[in-house]
N, C-alpha and C. Protein backbone atom coordinates (compact mmCIF):
# COMPACT_ATOMS: atom_id res chain seq x y z
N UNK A 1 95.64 76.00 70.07
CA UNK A 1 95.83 76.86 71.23
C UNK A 1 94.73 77.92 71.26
N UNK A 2 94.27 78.38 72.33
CA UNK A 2 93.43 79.34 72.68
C UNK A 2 94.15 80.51 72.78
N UNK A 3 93.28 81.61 72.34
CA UNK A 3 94.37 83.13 72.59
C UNK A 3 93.06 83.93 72.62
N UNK A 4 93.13 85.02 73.59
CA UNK A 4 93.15 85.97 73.99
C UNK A 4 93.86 87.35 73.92
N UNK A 5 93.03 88.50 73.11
CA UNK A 5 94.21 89.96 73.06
C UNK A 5 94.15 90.70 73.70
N UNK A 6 94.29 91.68 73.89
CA UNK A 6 94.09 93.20 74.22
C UNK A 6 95.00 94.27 73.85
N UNK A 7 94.58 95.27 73.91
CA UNK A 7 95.40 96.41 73.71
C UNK A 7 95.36 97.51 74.33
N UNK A 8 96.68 97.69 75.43
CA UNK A 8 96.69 98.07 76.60
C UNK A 8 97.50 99.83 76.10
N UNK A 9 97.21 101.15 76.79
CA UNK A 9 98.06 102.10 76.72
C UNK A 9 98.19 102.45 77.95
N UNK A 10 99.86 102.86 77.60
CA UNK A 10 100.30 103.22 78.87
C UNK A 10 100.86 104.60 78.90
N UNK A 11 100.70 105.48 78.88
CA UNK A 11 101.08 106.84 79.02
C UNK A 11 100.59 107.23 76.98
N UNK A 12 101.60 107.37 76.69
CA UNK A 12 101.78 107.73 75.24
C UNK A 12 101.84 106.58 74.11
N UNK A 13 101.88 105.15 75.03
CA UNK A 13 102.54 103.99 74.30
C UNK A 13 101.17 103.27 74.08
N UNK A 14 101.18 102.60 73.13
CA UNK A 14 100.18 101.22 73.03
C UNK A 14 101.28 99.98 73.05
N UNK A 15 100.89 99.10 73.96
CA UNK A 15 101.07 97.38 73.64
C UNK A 15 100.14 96.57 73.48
N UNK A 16 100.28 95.58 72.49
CA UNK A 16 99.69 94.23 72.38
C UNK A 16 99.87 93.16 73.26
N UNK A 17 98.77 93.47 74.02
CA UNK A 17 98.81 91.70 75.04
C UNK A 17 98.38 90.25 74.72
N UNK A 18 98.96 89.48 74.49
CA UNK A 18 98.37 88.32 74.31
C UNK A 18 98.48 86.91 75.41
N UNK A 19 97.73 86.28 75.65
CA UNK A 19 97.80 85.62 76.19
C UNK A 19 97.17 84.25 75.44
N UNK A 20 98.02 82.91 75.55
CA UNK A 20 97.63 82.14 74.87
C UNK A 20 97.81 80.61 75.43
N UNK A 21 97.38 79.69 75.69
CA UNK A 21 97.00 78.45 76.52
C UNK A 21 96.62 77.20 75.59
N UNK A 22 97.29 76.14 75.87
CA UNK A 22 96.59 74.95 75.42
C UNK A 22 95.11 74.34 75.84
N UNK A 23 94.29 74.19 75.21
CA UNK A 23 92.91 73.29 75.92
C UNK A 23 93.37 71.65 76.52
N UNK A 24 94.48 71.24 75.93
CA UNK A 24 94.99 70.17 75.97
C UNK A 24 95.69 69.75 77.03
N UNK A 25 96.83 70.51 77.62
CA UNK A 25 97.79 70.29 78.28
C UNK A 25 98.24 71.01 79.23
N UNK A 26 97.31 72.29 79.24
CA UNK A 26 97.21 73.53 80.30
C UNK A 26 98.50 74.58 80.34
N UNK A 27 99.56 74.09 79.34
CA UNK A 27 100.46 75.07 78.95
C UNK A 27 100.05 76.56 78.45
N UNK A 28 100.80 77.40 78.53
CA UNK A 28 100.61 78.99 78.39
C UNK A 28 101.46 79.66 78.07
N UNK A 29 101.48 80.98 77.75
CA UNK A 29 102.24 82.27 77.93
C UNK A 29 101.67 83.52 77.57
N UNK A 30 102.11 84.30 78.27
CA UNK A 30 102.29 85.85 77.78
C UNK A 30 102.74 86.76 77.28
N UNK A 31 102.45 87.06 76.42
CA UNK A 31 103.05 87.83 75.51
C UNK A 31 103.13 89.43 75.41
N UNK A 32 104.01 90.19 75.18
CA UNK A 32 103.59 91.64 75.31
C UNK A 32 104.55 92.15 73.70
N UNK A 33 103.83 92.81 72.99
CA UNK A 33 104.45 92.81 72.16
C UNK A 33 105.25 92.12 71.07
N UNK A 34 104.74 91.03 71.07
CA UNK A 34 105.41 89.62 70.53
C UNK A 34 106.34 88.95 71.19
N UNK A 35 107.29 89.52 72.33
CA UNK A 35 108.00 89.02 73.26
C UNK A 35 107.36 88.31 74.45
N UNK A 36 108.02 87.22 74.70
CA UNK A 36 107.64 86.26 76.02
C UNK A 36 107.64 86.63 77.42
N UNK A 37 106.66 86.97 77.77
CA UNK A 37 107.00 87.59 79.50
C UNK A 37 107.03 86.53 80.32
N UNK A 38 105.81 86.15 80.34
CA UNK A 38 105.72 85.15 81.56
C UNK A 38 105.11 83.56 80.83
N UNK A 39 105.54 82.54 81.18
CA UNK A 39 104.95 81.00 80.75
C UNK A 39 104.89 79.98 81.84
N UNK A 40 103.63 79.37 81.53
CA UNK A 40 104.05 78.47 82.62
C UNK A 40 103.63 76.69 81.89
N UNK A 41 104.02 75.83 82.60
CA UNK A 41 103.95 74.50 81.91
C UNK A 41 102.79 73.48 81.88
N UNK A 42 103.01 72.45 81.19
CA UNK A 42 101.46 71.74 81.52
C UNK A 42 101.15 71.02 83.04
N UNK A 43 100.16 70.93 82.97
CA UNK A 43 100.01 70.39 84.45
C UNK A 43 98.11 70.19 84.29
N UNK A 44 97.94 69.70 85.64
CA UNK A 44 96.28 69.56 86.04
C UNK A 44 95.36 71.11 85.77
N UNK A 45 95.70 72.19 85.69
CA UNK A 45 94.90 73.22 85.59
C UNK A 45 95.85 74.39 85.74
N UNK A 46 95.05 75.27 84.70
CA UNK A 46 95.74 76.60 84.25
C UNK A 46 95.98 77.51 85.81
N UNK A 47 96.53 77.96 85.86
CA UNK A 47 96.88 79.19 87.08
C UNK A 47 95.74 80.10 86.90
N UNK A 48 95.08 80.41 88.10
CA UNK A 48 94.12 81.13 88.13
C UNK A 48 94.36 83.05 88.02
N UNK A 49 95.30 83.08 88.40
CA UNK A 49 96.33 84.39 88.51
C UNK A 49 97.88 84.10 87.28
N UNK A 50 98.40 85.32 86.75
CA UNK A 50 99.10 84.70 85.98
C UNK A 50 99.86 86.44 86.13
N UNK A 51 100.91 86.80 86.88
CA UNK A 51 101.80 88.58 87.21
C UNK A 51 102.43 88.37 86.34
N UNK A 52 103.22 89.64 85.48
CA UNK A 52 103.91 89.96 85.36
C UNK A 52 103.88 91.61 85.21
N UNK A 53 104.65 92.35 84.05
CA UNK A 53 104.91 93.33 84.00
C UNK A 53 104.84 94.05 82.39
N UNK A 54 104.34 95.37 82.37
CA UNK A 54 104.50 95.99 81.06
C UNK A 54 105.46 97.42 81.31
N UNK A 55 106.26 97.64 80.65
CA UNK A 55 106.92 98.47 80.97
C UNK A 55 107.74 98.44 82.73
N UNK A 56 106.99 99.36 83.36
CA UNK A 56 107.43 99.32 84.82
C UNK A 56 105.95 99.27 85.43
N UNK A 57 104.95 98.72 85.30
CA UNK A 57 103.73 98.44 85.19
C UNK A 57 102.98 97.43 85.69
N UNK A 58 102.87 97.25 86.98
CA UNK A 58 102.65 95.93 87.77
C UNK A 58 101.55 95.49 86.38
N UNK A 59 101.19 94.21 86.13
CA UNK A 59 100.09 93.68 85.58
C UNK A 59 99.71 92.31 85.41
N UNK A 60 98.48 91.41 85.59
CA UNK A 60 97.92 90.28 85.90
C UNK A 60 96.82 89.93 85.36
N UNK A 61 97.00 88.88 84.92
CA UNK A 61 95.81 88.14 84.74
C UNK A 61 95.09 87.49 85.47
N UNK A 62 93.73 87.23 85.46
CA UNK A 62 92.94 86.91 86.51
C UNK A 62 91.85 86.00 85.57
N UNK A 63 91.92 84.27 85.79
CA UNK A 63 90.74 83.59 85.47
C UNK A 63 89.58 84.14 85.82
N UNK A 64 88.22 83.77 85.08
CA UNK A 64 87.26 84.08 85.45
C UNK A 64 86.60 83.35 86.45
N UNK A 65 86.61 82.22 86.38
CA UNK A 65 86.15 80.71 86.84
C UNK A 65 87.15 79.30 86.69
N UNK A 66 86.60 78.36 87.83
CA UNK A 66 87.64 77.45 87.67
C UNK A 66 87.91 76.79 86.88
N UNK A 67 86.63 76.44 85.87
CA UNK A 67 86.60 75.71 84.93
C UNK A 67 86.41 76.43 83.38
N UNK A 68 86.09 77.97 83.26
CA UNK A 68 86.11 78.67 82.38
C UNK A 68 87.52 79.52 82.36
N UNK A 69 87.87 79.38 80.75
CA UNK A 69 89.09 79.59 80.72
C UNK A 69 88.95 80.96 79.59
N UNK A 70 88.23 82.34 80.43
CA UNK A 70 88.20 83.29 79.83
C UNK A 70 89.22 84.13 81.18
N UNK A 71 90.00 85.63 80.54
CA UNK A 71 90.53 85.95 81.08
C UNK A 71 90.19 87.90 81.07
N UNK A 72 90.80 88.29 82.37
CA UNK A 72 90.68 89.20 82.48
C UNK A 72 91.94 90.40 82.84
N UNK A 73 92.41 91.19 81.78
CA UNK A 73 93.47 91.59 82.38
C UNK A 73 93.62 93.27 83.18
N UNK A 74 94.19 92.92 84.10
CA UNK A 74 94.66 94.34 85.25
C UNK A 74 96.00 95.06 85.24
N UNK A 75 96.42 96.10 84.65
CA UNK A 75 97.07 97.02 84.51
C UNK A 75 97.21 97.90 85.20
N UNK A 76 97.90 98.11 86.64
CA UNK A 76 97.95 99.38 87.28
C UNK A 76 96.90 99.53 87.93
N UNK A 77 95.90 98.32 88.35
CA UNK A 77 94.96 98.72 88.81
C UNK A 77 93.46 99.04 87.82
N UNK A 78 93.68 98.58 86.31
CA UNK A 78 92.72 99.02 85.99
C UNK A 78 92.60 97.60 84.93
N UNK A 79 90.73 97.76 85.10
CA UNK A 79 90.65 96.19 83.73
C UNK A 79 90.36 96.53 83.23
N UNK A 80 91.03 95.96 81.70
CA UNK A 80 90.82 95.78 80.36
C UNK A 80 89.62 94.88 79.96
């Protein structure tokens, strides 16, 4: 599996983001803190966009490219 981190603060707090994907089978999830936020299943190609939430914290992932499977994450409006 491929993974991706970051480490996001939100007021006073730090979380660990992870995001992690098969090269194989295009399966995924998100992780915030070691807990499961958002997953999605295998199929023809990864989701180019991938919402969920940290805290009360709109936040998303955003592919870079269609065929590059680097990611970029948005928090409130702001990238990591």
């Amino acid at each position: 599996m491929a993974e991706k981190r970051w480490s996001v603060k939100i007021g006073n707090k730090s979380y660990d983001v992870v995001v992690e994907w098969s090269r194989w089978s295009n399966a995924g999830e998100v992780r915030v803190d070691g807990s499961v936020v958002k997953a999605w299943g295998s199929g023809s190609w990864v989701p180019r966009e991938v919402e969920f939430a940290i805290e009360q914290e709109k936040a998303f992932l955003r592919r870079k490219g269609l065929l590059v499977e680097n990611w970029d994450l948005y928090v409130g409006g702001k990238r990591y």
